[in-house]
C-alpha atoms as a PDB file:
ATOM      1  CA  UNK A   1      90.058 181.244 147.714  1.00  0.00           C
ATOM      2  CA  UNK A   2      88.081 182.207 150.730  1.00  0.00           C
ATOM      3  CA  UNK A   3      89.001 185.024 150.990  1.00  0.00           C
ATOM      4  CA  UNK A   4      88.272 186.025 147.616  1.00  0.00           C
ATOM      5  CA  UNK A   5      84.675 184.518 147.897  1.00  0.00           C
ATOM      6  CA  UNK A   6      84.471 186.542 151.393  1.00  0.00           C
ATOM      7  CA  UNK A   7      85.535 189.656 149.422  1.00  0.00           C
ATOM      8  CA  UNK A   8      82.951 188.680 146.505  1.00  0.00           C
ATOM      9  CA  UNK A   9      80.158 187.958 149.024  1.00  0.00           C
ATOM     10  CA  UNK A  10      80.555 191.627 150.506  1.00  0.00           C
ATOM     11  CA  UNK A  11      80.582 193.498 147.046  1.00  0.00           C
ATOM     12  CA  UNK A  12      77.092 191.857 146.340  1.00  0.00           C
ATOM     13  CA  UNK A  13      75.815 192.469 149.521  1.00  0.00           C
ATOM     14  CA  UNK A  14      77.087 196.146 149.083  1.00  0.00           C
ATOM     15  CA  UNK A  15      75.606 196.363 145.837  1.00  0.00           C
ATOM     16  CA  UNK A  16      72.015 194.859 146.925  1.00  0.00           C
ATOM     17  CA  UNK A  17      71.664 197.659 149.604  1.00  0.00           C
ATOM     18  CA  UNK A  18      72.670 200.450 147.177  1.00  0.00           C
ATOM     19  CA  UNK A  19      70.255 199.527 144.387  1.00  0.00           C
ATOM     20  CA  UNK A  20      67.624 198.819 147.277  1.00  0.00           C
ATOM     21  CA  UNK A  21      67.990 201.926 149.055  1.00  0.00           C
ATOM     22  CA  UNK A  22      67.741 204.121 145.258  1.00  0.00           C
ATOM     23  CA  UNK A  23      64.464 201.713 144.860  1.00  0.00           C
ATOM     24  CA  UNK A  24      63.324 203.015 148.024  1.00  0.00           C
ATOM     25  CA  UNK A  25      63.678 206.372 147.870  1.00  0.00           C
ATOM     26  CA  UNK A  26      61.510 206.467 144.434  1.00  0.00           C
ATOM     27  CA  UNK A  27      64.061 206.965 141.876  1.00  0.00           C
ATOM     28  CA  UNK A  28      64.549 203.510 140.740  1.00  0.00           C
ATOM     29  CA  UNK A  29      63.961 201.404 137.555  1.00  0.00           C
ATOM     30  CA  UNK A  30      61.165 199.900 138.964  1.00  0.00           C
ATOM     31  CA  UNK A  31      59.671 203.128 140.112  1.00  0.00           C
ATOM     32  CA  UNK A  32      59.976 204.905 137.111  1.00  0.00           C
ATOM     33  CA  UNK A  33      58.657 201.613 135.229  1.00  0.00           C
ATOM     34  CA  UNK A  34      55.543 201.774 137.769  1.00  0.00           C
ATOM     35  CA  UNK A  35      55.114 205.473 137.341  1.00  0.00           C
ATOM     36  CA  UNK A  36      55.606 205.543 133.108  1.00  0.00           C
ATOM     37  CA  UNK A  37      52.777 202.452 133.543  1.00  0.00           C
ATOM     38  CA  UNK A  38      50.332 204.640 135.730  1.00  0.00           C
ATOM     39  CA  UNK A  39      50.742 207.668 133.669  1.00  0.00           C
ATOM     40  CA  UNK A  40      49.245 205.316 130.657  1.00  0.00           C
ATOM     41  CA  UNK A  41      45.824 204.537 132.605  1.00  0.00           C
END
């Protein structure tokens, strides 16, 4: 069992830093939301 919660752990953690580092380079979700909402102003 630990070692499946170990393995678990590491695929969030993997996961968190991919979506954060496509948020960070500007092509995200939440960039596109903020853009699309700026482009309405």
């Amino acid at each position: 069992m630990d070692k499946f919660l170990n393995t678990k752990t590491k695929k969030v953690i993997f996961f968190v830093v991919i979506v954060g580092a496509i948020e960070l380079s500007g092509h995200g979700i939440f960039a596109s939301l903020f853009r699309f909402l700026g482009s309405l102003n």
